[in-house]
Protein backbone atom coordinates (compact mmCIF):
# COMPACT_ATOMS: atom_id res chain seq x y z
CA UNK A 1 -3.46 -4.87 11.31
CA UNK A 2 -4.02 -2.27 13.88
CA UNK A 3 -1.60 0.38 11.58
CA UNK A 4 -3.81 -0.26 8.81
CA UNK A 5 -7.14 0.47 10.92
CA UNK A 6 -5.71 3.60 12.23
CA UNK A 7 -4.44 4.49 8.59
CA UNK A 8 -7.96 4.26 7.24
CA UNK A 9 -9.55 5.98 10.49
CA UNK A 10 -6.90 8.95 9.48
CA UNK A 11 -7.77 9.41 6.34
CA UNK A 12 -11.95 9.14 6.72
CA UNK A 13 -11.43 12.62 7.88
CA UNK A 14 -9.03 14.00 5.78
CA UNK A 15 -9.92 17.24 3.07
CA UNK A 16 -9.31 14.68 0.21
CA UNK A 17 -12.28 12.45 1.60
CA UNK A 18 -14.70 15.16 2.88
CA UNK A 19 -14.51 17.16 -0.41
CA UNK A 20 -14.46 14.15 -2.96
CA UNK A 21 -16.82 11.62 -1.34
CA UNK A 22 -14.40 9.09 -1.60
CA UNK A 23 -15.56 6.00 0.13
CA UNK A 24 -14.11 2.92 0.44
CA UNK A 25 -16.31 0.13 -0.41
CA UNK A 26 -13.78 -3.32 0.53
CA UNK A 27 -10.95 -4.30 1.88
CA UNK A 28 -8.85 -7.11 2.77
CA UNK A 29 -6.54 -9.84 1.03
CA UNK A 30 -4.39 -7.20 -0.36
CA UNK A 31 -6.95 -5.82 -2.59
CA UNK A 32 -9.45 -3.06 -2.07
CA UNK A 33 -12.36 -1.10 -3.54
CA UNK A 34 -13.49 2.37 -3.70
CA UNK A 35 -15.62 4.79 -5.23
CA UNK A 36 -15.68 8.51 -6.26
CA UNK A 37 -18.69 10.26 -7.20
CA UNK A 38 -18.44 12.12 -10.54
CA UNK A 39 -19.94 15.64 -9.60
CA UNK A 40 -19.05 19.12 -8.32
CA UNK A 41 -15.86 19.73 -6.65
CA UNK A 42 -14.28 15.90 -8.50
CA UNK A 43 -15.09 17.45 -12.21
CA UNK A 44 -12.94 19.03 -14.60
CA UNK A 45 -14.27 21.95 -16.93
CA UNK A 46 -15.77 19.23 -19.56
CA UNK A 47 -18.00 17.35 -16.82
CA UNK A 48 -15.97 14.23 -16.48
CA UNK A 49 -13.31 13.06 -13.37
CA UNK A 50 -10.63 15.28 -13.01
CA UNK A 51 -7.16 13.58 -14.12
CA UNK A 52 -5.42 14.63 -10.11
CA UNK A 53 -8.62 12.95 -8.57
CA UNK A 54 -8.03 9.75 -10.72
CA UNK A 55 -4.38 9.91 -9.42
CA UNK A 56 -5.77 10.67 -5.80
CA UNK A 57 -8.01 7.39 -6.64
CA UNK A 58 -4.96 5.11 -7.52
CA UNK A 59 -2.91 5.91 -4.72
CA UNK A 60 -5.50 5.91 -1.96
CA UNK A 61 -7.36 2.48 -3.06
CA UNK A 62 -3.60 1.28 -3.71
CA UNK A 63 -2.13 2.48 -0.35
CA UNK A 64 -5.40 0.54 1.13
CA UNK A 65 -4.76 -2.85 -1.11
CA UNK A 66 -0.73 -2.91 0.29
CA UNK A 67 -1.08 -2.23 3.21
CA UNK A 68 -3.79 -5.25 3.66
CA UNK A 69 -1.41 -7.27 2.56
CA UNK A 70 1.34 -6.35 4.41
CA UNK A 71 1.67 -7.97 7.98
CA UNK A 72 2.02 -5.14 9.47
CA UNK A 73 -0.49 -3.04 8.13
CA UNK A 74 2.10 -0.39 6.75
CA UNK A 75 0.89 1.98 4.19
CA UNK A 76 3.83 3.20 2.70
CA UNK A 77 5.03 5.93 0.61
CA UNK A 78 4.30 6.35 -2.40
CA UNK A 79 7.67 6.67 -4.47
CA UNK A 80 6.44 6.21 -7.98
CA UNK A 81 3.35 6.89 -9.98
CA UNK A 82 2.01 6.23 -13.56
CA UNK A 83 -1.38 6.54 -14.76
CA UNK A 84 -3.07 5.51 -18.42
CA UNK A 85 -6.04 7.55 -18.69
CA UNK A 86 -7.84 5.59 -21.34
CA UNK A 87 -11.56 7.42 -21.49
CA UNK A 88 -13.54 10.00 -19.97
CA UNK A 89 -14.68 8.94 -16.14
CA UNK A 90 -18.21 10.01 -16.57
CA UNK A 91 -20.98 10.57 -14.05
CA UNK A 92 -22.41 9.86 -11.79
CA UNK A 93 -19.40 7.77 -10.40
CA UNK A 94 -16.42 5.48 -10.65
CA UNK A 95 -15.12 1.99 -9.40
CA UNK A 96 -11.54 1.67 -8.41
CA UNK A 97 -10.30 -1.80 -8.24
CA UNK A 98 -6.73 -2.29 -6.55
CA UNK A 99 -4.73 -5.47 -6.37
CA UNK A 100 -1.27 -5.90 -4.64
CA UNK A 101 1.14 -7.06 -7.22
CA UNK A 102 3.70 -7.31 -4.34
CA UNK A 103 5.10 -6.67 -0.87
CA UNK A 104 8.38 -6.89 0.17
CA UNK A 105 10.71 -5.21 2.95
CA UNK A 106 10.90 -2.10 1.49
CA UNK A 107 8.84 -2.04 -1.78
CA UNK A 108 5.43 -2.80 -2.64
CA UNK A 109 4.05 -2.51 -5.51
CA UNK A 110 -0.09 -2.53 -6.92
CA UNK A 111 -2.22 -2.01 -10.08
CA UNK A 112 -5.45 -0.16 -10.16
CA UNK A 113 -8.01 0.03 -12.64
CA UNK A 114 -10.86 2.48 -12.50
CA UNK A 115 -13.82 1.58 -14.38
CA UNK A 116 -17.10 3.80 -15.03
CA UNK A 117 -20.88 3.34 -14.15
CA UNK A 118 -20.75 1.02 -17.39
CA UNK A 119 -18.03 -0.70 -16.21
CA UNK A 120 -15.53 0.28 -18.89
CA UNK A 121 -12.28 0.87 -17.90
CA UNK A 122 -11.44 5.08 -17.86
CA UNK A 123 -7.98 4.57 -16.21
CA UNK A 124 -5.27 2.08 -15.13
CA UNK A 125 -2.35 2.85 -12.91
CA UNK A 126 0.49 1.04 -10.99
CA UNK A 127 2.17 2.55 -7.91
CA UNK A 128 5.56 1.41 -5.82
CA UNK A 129 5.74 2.22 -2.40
CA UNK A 130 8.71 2.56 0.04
CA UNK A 131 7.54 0.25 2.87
CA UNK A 132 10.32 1.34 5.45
CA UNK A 133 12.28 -0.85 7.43
């Protein structure tokens, strides 16, 4: 698991994360948990989450959820990505809720559902990594 603690230490201070106040709240298991606040530089012209930082949501929380489950710790690439944007992500924040549907050699695949404040769900999305090797 050491690839997956240096993954995560990477991106802490990446632009993505400093700008969004993306936070990871769990990991572990092959499922993980993180939030996005809902305000300034995350909004779209209408007040709600912009639709690229829902996709930024799905593949970071995803990317986190794999490579938990992985033995390795290996994050992947993301080769394929599909997103249902089902309501407007209101403030002040959103949920995002990723579980690893699978992990093989070189694919892995994971759903993620982003729910509001309320708890209704705003977006789902599935992502396939390449895992290498």
């Amino acid at each position: 698991m050491a690839d997956l603690a240096q993954f995560l230490e990477r991106h802490r201070s990446t632009e993505p994360y400093a700008r969004s106040g993306l936070r990871l709240l769990s990991h572990g298991d092959g499922q993980a948990r993180m939030e996005c606040p809902v305000s300034g530089p995350t909004q779209n012209v209408n007040g709600s989450l912009h639709g690229g930082m829902i996709a930024l949501l799905v593949d970071e929380a995803g990317t986190v959820a794999l490579a938990s489950a992985d033995r390795e710790g290996r994050p992947g690439v993301t080769t394929d990505l599909a997103i249902s944007y089902l309501a407007p992500a209101l403030p002040p924040r959103v949920i995002a809720e990723a579980r690893t549907l699978k992990v093989g050699k070189t694919l892995g695949f994971v759903q993620v559902d982003i729910r509001g404040e309320d708890g209704k769900l705003v977006a789902s999305g599935r992502m396939t990594k390449f895992m290498g090797r």
